[in-house]
Protein backbone atom coordinates (compact mmCIF):
# COMPACT_ATOMS: atom_id res chain seq x y z
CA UNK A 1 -2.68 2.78 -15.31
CA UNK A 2 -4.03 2.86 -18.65
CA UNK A 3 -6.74 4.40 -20.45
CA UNK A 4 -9.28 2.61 -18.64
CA UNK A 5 -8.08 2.22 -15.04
CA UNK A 6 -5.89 -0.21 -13.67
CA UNK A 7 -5.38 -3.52 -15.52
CA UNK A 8 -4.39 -6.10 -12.72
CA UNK A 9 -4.43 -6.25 -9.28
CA UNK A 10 -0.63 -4.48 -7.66
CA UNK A 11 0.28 -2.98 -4.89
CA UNK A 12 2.40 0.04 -5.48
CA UNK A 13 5.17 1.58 -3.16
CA UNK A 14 6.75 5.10 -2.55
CA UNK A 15 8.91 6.64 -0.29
CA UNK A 16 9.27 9.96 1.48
CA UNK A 17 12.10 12.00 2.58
CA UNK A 18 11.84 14.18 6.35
CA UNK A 19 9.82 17.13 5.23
CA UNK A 20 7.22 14.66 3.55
CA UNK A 21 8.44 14.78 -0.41
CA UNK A 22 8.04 11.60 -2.34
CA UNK A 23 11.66 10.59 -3.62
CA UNK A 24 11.67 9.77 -7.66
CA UNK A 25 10.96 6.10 -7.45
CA UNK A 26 7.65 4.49 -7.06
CA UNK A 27 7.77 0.31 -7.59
CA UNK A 28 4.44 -1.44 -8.67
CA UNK A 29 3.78 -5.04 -7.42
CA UNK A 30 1.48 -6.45 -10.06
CA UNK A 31 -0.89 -9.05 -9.82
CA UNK A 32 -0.93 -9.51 -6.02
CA UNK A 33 -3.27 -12.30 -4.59
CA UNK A 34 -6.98 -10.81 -3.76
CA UNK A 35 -6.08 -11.94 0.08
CA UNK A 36 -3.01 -10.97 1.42
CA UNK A 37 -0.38 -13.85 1.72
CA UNK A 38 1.94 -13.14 4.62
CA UNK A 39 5.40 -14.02 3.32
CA UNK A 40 4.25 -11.58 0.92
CA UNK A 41 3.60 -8.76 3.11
CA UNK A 42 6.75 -9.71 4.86
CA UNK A 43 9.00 -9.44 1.80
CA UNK A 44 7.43 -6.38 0.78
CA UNK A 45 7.72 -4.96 4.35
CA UNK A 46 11.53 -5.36 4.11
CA UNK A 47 12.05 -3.47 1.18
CA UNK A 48 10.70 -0.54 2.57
CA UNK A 49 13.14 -0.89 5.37
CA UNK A 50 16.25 -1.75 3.23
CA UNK A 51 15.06 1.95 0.93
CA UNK A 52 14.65 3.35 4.33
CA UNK A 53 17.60 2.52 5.89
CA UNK A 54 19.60 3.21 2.69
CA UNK A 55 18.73 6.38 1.25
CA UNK A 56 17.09 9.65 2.54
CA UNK A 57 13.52 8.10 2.85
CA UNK A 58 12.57 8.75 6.81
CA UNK A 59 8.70 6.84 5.50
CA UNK A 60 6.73 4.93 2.88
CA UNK A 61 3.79 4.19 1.94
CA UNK A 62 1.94 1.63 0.21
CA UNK A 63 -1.33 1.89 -2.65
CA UNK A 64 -3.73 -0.91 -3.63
CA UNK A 65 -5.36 -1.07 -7.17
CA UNK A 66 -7.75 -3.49 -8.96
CA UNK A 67 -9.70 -3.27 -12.25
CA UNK A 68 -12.74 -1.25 -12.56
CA UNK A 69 -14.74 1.04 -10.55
CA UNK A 70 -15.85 0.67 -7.00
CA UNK A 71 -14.66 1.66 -3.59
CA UNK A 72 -13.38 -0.19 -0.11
CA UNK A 73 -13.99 -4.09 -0.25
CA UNK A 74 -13.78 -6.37 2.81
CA UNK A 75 -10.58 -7.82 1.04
CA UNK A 76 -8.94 -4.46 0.59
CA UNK A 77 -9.52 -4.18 4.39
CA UNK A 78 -8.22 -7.08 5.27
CA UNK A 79 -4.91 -6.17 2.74
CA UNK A 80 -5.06 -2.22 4.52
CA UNK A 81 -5.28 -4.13 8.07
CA UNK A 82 -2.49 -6.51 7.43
CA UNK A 83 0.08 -3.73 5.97
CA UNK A 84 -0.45 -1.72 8.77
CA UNK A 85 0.05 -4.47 11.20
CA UNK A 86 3.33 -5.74 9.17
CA UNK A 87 4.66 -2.20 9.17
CA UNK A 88 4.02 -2.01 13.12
CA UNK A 89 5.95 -5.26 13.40
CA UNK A 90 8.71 -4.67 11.29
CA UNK A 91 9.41 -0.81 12.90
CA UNK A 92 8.80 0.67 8.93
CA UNK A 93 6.94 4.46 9.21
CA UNK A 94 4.21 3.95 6.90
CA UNK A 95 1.65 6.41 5.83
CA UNK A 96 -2.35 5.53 5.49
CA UNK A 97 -2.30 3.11 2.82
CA UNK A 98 -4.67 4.12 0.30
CA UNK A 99 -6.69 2.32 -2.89
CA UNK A 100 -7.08 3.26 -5.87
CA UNK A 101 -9.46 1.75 -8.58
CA UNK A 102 -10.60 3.35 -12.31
CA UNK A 103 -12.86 6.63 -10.81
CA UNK A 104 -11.44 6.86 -7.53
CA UNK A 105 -8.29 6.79 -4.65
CA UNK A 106 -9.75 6.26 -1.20
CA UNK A 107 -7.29 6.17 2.23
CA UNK A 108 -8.46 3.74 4.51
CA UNK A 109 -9.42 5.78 7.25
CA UNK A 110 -8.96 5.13 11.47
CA UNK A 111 -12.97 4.28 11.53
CA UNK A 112 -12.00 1.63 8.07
CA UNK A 113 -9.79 -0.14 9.55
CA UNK A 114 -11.32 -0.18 13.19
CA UNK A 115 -15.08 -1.49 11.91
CA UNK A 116 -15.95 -4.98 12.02
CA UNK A 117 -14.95 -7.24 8.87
């Protein structure tokens, strides 16, 4: 992030160990599609699994960030929707995924991700 927010669209990953600390690696996906592609998700899914299955990480979880200010877009539902449903899938513990633009980090919540869109 520089000094004025986040300069392309990425999708950043983290993992956690069994009492919920973040391990020391966090792996930014830069300039992911404004709609989700599915191979990518897949891919990206994976990963988390192979750190999972190879390290002390028990969970991950995944943060979305665009340019500017602003919160929760239909598309950023639609990318929150289809990690979650990846992750369910693909057996990978993920935490709320969460967005974060240049004045704010919002989790998409139960009711998000449940509403119409």
């Amino acid at each position: 992030m520089g000094s004025g927010g986040f300069a392309r669209r990425s999708l950043w990953a983290t993992w956690f160990d069994e009492n919920g600390a973040s391990l020391p690696i966090v792996v930014p996906i830069d300039d992911v599609p404004e709609l989700p592609d599915d191979q990518l998700i897949d891919n990206v899914m994976r990963v988390l699994a192979e750190i999972i299955d190879e390290s002390e990480a028990t969970s991950a979880a995944v943060l979305l960030s665009w340019p500017g200010a602003g919160g929760k877009g239909a598309d950023d539902l639609v990318w929150a929707r289809t990690l979650l449903a990846a992750a369910r899938r693909q057996g990978v513990p993920l935490w709320p995924v969460h967005l974060a633009t240049a004045d704010q980090v919002q989790a998409f919540t139960p009711d998000d991700l449940a509403a119409a869109g």
